[in-house]
C-alpha atoms as a PDB file:
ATOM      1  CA  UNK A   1      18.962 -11.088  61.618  1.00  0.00           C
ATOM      2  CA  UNK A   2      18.596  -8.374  59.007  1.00  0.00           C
ATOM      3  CA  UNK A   3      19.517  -8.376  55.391  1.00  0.00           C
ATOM      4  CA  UNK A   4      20.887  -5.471  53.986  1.00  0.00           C
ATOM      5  CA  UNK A   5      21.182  -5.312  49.989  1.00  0.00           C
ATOM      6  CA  UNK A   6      22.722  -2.304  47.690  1.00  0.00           C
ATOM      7  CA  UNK A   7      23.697  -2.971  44.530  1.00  0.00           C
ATOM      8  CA  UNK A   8      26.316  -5.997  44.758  1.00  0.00           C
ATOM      9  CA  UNK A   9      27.162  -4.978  48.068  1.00  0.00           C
ATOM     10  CA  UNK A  10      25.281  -7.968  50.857  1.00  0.00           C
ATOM     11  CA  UNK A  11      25.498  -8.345  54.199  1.00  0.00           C
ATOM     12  CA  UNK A  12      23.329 -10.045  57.150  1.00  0.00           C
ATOM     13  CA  UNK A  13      23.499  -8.501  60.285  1.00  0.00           C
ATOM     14  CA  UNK A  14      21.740  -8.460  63.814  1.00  0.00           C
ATOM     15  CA  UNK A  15      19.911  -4.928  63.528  1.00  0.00           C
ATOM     16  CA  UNK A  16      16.473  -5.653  64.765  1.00  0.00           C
ATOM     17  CA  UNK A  17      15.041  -2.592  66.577  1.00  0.00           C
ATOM     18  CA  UNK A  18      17.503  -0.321  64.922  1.00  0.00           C
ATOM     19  CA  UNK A  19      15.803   2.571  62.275  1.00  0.00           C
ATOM     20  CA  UNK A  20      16.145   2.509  58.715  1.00  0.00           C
ATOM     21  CA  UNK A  21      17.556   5.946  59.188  1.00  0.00           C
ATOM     22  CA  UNK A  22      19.869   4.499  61.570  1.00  0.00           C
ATOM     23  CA  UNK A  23      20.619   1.229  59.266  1.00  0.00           C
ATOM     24  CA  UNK A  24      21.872   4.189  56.574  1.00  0.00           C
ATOM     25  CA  UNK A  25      23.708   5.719  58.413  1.00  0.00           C
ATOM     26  CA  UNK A  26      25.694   2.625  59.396  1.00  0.00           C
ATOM     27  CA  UNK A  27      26.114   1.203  56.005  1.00  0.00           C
ATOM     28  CA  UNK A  28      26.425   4.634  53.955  1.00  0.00           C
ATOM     29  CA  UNK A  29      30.182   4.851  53.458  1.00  0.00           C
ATOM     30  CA  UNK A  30      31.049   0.875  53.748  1.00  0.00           C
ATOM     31  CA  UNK A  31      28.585   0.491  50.482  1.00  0.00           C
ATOM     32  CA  UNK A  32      28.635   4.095  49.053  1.00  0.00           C
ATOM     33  CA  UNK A  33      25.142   4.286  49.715  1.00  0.00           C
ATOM     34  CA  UNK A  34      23.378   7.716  48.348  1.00  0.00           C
ATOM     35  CA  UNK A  35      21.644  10.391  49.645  1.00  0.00           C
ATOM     36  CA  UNK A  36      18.718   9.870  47.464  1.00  0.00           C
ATOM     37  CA  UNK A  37      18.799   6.042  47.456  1.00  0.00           C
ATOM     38  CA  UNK A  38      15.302   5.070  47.974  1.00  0.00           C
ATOM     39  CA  UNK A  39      14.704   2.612  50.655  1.00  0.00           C
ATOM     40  CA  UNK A  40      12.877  -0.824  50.649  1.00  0.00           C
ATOM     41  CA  UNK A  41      11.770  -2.921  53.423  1.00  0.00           C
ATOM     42  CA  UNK A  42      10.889  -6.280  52.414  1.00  0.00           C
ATOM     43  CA  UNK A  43      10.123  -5.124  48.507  1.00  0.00           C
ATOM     44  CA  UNK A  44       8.160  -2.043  49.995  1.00  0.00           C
ATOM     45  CA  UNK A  45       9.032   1.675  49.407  1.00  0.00           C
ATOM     46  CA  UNK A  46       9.587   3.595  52.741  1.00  0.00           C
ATOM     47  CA  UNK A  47       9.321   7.636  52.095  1.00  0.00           C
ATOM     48  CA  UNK A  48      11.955   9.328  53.261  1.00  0.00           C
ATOM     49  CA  UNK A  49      10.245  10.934  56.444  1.00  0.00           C
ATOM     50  CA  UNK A  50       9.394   7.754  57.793  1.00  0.00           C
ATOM     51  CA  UNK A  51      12.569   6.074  58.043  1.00  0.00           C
ATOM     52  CA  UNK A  52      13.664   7.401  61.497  1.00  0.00           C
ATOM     53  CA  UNK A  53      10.193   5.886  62.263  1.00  0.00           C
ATOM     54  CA  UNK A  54      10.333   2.585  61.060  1.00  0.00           C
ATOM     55  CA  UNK A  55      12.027   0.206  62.959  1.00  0.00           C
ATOM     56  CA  UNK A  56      13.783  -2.966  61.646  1.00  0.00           C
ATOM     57  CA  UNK A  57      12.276  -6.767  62.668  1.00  0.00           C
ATOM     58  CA  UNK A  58      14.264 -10.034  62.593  1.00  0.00           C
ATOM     59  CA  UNK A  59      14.103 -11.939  59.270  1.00  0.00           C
ATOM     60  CA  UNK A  60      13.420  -8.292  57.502  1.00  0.00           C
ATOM     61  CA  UNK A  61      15.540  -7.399  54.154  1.00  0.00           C
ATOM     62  CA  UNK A  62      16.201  -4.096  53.815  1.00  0.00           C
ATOM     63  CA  UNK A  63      17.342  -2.944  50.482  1.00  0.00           C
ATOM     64  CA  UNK A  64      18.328   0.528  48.958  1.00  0.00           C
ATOM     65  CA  UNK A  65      18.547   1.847  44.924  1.00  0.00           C
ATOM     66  CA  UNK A  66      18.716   4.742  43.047  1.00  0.00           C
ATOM     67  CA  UNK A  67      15.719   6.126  40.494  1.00  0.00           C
ATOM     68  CA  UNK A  68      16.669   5.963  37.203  1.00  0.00           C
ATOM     69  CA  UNK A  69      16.308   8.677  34.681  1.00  0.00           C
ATOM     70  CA  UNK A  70      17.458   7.025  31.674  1.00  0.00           C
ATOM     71  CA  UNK A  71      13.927   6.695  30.098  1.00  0.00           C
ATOM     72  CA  UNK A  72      14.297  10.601  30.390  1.00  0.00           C
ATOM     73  CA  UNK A  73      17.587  11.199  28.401  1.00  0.00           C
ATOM     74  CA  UNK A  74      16.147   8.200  25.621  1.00  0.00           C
ATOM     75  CA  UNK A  75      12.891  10.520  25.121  1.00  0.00           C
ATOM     76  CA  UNK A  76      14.615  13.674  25.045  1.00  0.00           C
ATOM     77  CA  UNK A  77      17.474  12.473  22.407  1.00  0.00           C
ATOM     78  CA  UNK A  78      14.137  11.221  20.515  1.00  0.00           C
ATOM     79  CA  UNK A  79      12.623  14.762  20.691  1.00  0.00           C
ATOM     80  CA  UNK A  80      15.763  15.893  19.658  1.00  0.00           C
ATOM     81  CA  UNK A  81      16.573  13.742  16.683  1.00  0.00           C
ATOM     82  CA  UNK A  82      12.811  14.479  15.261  1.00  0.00           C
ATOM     83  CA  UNK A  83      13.960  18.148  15.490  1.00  0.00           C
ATOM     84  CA  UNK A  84      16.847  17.754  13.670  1.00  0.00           C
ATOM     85  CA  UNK A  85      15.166  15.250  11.142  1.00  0.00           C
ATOM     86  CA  UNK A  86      12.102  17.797  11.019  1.00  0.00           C
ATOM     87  CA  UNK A  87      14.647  20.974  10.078  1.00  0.00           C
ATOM     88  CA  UNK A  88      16.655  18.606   7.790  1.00  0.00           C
ATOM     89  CA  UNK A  89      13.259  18.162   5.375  1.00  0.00           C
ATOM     90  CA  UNK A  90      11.706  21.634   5.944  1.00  0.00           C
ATOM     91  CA  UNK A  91      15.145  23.138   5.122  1.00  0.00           C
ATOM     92  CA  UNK A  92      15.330  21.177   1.560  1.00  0.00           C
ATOM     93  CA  UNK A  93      11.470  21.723   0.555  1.00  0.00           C
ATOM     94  CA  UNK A  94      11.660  25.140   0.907  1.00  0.00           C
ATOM     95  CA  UNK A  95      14.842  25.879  -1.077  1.00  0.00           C
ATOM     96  CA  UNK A  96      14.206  23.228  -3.440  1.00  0.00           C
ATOM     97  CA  UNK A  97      13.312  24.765  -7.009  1.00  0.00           C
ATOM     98  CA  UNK A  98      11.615  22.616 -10.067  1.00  0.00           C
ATOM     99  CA  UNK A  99      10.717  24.285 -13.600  1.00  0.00           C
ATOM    100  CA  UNK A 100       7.032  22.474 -15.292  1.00  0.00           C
ATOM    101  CA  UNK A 101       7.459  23.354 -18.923  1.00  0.00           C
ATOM    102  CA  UNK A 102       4.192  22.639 -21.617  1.00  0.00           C
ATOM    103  CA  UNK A 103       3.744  21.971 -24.835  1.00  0.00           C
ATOM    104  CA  UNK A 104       0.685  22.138 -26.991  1.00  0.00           C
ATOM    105  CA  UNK A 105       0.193  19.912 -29.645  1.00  0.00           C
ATOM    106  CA  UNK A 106      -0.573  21.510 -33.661  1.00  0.00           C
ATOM    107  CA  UNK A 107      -3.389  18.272 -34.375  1.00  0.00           C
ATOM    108  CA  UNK A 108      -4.539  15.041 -33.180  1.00  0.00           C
ATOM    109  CA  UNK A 109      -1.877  12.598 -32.073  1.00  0.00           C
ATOM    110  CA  UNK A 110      -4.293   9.503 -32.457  1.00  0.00           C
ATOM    111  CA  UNK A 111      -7.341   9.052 -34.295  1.00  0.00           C
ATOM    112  CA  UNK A 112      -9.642   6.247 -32.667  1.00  0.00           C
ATOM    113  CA  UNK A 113     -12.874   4.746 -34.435  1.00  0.00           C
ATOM    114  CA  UNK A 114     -14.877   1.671 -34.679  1.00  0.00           C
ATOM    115  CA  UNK A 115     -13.689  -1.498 -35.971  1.00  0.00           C
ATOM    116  CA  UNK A 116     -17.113  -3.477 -36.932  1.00  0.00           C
ATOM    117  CA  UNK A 117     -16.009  -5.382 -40.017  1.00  0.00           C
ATOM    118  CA  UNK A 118     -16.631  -8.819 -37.576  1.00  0.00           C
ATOM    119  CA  UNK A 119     -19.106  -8.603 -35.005  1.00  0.00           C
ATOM    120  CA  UNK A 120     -18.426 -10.233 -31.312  1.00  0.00           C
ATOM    121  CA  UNK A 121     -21.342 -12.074 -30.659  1.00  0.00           C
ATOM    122  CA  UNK A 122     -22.693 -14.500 -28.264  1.00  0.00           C
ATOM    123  CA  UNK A 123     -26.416 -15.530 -27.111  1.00  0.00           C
ATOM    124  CA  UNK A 124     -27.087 -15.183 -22.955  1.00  0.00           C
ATOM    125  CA  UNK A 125     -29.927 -17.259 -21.191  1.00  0.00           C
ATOM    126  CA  UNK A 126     -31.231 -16.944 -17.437  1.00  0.00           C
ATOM    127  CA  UNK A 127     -28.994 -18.988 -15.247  1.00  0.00           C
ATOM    128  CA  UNK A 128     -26.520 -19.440 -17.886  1.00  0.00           C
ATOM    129  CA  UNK A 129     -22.677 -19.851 -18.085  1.00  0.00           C
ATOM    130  CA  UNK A 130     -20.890 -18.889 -21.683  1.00  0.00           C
ATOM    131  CA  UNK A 131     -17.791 -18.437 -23.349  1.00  0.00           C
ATOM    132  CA  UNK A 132     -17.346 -15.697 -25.866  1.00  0.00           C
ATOM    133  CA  UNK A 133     -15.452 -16.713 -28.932  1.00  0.00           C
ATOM    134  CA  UNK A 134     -13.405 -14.812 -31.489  1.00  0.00           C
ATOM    135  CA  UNK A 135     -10.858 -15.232 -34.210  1.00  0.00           C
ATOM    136  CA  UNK A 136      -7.611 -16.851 -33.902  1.00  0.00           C
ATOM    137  CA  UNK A 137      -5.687 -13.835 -33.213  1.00  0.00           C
ATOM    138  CA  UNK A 138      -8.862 -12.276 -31.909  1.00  0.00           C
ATOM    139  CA  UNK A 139     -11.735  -9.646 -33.054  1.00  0.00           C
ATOM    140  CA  UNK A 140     -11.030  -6.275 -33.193  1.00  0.00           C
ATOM    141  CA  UNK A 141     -13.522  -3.815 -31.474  1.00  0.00           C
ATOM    142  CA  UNK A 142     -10.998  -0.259 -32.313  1.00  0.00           C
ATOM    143  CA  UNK A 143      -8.927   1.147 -34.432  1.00  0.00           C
ATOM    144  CA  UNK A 144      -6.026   3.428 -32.771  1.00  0.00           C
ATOM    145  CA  UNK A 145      -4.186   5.176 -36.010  1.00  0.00           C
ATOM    146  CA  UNK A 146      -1.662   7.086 -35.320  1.00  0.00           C
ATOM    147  CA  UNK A 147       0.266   6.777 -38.974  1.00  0.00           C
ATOM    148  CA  UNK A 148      -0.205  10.649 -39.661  1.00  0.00           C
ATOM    149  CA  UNK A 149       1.171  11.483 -36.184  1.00  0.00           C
ATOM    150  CA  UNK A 150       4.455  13.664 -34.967  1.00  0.00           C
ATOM    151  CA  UNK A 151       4.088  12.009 -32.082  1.00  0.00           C
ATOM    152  CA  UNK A 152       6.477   9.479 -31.003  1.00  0.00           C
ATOM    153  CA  UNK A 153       6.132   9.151 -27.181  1.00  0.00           C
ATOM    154  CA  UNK A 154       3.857   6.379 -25.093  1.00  0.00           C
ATOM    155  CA  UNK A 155      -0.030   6.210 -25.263  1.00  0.00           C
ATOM    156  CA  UNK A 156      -2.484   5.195 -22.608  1.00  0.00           C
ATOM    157  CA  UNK A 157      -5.166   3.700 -24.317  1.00  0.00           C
ATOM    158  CA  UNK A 158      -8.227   3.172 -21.780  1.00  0.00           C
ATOM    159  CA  UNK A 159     -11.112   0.818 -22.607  1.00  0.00           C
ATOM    160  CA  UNK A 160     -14.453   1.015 -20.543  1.00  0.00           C
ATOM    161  CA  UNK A 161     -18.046   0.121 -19.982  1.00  0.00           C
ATOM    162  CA  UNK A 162     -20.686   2.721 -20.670  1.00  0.00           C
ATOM    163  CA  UNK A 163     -23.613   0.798 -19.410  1.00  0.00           C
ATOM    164  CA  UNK A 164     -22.127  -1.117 -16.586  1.00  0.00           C
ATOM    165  CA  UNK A 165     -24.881  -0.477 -14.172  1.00  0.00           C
ATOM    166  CA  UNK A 166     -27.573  -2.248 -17.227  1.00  0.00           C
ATOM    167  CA  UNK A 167     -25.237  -4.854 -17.832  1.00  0.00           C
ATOM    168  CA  UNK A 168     -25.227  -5.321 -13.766  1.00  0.00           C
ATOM    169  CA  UNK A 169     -28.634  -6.413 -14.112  1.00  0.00           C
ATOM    170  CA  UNK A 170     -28.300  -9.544 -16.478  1.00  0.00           C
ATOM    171  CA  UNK A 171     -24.813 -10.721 -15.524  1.00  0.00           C
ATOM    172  CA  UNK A 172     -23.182 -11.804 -12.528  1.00  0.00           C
ATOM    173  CA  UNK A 173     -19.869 -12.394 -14.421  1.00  0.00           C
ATOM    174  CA  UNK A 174     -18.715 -10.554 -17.349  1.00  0.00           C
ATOM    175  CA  UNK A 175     -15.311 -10.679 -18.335  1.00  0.00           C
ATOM    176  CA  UNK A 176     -13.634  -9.818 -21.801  1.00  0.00           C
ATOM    177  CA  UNK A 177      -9.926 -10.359 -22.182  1.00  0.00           C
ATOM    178  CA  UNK A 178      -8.198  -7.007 -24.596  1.00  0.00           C
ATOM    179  CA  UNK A 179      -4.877  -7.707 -26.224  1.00  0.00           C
ATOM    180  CA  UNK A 180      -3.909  -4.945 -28.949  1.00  0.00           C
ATOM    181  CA  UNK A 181      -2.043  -5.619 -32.234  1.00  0.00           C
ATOM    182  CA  UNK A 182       0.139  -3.411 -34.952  1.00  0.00           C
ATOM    183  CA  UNK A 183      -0.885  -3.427 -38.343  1.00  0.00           C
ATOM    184  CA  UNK A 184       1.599  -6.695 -39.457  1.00  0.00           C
ATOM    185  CA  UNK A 185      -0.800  -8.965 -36.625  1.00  0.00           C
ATOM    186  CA  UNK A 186       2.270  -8.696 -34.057  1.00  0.00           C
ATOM    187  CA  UNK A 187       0.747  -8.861 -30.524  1.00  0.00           C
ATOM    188  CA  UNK A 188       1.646  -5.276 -28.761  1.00  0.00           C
ATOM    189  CA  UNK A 189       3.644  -4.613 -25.340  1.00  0.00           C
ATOM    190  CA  UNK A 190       0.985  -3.666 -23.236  1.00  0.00           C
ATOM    191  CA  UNK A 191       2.086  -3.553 -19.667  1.00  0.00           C
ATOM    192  CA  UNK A 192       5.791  -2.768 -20.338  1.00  0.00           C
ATOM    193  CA  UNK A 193       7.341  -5.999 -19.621  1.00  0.00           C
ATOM    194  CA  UNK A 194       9.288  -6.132 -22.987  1.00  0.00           C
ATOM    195  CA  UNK A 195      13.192  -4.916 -22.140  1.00  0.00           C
ATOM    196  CA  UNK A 196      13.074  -4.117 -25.953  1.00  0.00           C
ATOM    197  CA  UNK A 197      10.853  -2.922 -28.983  1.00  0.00           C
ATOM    198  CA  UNK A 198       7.424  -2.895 -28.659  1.00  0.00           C
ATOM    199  CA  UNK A 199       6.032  -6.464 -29.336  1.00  0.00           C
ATOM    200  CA  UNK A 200       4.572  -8.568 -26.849  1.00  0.00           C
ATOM    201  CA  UNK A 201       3.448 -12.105 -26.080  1.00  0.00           C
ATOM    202  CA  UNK A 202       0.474 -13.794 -24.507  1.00  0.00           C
ATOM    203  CA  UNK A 203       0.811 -12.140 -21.565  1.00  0.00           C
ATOM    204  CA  UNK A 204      -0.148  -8.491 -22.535  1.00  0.00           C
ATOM    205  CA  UNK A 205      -3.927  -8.723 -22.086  1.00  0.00           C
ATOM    206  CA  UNK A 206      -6.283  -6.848 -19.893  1.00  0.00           C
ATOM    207  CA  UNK A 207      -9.255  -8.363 -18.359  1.00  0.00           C
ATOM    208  CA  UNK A 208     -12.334  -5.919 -18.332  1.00  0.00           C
ATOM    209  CA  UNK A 209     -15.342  -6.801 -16.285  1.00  0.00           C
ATOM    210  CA  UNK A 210     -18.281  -5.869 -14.143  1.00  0.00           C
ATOM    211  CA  UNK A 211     -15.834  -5.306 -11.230  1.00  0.00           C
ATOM    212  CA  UNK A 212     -13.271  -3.435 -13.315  1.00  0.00           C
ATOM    213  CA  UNK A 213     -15.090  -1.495 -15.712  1.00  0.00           C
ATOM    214  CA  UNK A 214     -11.949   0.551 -16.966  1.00  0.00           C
ATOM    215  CA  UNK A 215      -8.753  -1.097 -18.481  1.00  0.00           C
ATOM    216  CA  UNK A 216      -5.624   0.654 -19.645  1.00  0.00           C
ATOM    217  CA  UNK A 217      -3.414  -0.880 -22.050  1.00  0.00           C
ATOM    218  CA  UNK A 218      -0.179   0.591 -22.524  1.00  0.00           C
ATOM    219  CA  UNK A 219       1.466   0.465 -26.262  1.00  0.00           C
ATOM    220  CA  UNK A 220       4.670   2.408 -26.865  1.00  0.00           C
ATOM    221  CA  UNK A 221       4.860   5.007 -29.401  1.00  0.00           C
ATOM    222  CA  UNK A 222       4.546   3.207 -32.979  1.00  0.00           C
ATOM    223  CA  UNK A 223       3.456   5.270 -36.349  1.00  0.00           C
ATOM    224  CA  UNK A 224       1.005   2.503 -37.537  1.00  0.00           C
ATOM    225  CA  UNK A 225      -2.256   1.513 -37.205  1.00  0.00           C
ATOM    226  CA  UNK A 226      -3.116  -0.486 -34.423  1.00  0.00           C
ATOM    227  CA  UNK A 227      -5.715  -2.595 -33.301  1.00  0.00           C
ATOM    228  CA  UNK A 228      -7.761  -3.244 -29.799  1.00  0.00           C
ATOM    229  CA  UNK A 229      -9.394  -6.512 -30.025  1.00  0.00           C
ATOM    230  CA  UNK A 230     -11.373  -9.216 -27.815  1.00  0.00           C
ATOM    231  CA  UNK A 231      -9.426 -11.840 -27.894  1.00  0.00           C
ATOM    232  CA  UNK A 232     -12.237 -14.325 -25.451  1.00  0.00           C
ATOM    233  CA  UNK A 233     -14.139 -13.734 -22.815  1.00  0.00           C
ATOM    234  CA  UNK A 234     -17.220 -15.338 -20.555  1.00  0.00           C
ATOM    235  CA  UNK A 235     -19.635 -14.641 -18.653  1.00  0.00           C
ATOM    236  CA  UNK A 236     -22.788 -16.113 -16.038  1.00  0.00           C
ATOM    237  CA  UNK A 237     -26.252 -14.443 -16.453  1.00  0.00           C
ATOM    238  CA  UNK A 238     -29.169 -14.366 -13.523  1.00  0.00           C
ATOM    239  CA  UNK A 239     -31.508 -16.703 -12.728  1.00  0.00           C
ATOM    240  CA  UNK A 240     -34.040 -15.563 -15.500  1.00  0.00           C
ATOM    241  CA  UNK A 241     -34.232 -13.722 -18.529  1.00  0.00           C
ATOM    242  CA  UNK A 242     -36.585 -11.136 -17.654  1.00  0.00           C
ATOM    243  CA  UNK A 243     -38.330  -7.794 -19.733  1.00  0.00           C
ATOM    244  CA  UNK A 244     -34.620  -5.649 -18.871  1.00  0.00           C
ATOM    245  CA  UNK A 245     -32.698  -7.689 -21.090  1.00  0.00           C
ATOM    246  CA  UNK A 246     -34.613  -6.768 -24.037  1.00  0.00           C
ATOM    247  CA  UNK A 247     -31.266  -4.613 -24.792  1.00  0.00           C
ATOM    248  CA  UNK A 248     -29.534  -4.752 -21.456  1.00  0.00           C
ATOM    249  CA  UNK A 249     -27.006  -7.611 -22.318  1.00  0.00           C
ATOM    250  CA  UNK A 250     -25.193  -5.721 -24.979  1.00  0.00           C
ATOM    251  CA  UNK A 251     -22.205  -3.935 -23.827  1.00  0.00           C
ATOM    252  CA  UNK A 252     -21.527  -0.870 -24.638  1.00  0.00           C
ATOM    253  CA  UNK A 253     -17.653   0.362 -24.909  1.00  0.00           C
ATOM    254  CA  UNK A 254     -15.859   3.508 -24.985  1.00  0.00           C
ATOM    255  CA  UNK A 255     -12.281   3.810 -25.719  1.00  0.00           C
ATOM    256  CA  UNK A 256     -10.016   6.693 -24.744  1.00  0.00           C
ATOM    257  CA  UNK A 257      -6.173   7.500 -25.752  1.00  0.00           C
ATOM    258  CA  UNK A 258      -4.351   9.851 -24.085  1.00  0.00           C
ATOM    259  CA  UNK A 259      -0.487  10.766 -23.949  1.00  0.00           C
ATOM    260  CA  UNK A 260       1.036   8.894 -21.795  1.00  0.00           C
END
């Protein structure tokens, strides 16, 4: 007995000996068999000029099912839709218009100097782990003035190392922690998580260290004299102190303000 299988339609039946081309023929308009049905005996594909050659055994299944092209239609509606998408965003960039308009400033928005009334100090030894220690509301390193100003917008004040690759050689760890402060000892919003005014809390500090030798604090746009200060720190020195350090464990700092 032969199996014969198309789609739901199932039958066995005693066709051993008879063709595959044959077997089609029989079952073509009971099932609705294709044309271009490809045929399968026992799993296998038979090509098309071999099934008036290939005769049917007992026990075979014989089964028959059309190619889909539906992969086809999915990739060319993809093609499609990135064409569409792709004329959508070329269609807006090129007829979209901006304006840039400058300004130039008449004199200095912010004068920045040296604040060295108290000195930050601490003593490193080889191998060594320290804290660095500073006034209660800490010790200020600049002064940022911008009293005298017009200017009323943001400022980007950026603190750095100058001699990071020196200090490289005496520390493993350097860290000072940068809070800045108006002229009545308020603590300053420094990373713009105040909803209002410009005073901060604890939280607005920047940590500046071997690994991230440039800070930028963040203080809105106040007509007063402000202060950057270190508020603590630490750090861990090499295994010796050796003939580099004779000047090499002094930071040097460089502060920047910009418009921001």
């Amino acid at each position: 007995m032969v199996e014969i299988i198309y789609k739901d339609s199932h039958e066995v039946a005693d066709l051993a000996g008879q063709s595959i081309a044959e077997t089609r023929e029989q079952f073509k308009a009971e099932f609705g068999i294709p044309d271009k049905a490809n045929a399968r005996l026992n799993g296998k594909k038979v090509k098309g000029n071999l099934e008036t050659e290939t005769c049917l055994k007992e026990d075979d299944t014989l089964t028959f099912s059309r190619s889909s092209s539906k992969g086809v239609f999915l990739l060319g509606a993809l093609l499609l839709a990135l064409a569409i998408t792709g004329g959508v965003f070329a269609f807006g960039w090129i007829n979209a218009t901006t304006t840039l308009s400058a300004g130039q400033a008449t004199n200095d928005f912010a004068a920045v100097s040296v604040n060295d009334s108290v000195a930050v100090s601490w003593s490193p030894y080889g191998f060594y782990k320290g804290s660095i220690s500073t006034s209660t509301n800490g010790t200020s390193i600049f002064n940022v003035d911008t009293a005298a100003s017009t200017y009323d917008g943001d400022l980007a004040v950026t603190v750095s190392f100058s001699n990071a690759d020196t200090l490289a050689k005496c520390y493993r760890v350097l860290a000072l922690k940068l809070m800045m402060y108006d002229s009545s000892e308020n603590i300053l919003d420094i990373n713009s998580d105040n909803a209002t005014g410009y005073l901060g809390d604890d939280d607005d500090y920047v940590l500046l260290t071997l690994g991230n030798g440039a800070v930028d604090l963040f203080p809105g746009g106040l007509a007063d004299t402000m202060t950057v200060r270190v508020k603590s720190g630490f750090y861990i020195t090499h295994i010796y102190k050796g003939s580099a350090w004779t000047s090499g464990y002094q930071p040097d700092l460089f502060c920047e303000v910009a418009q921001r």
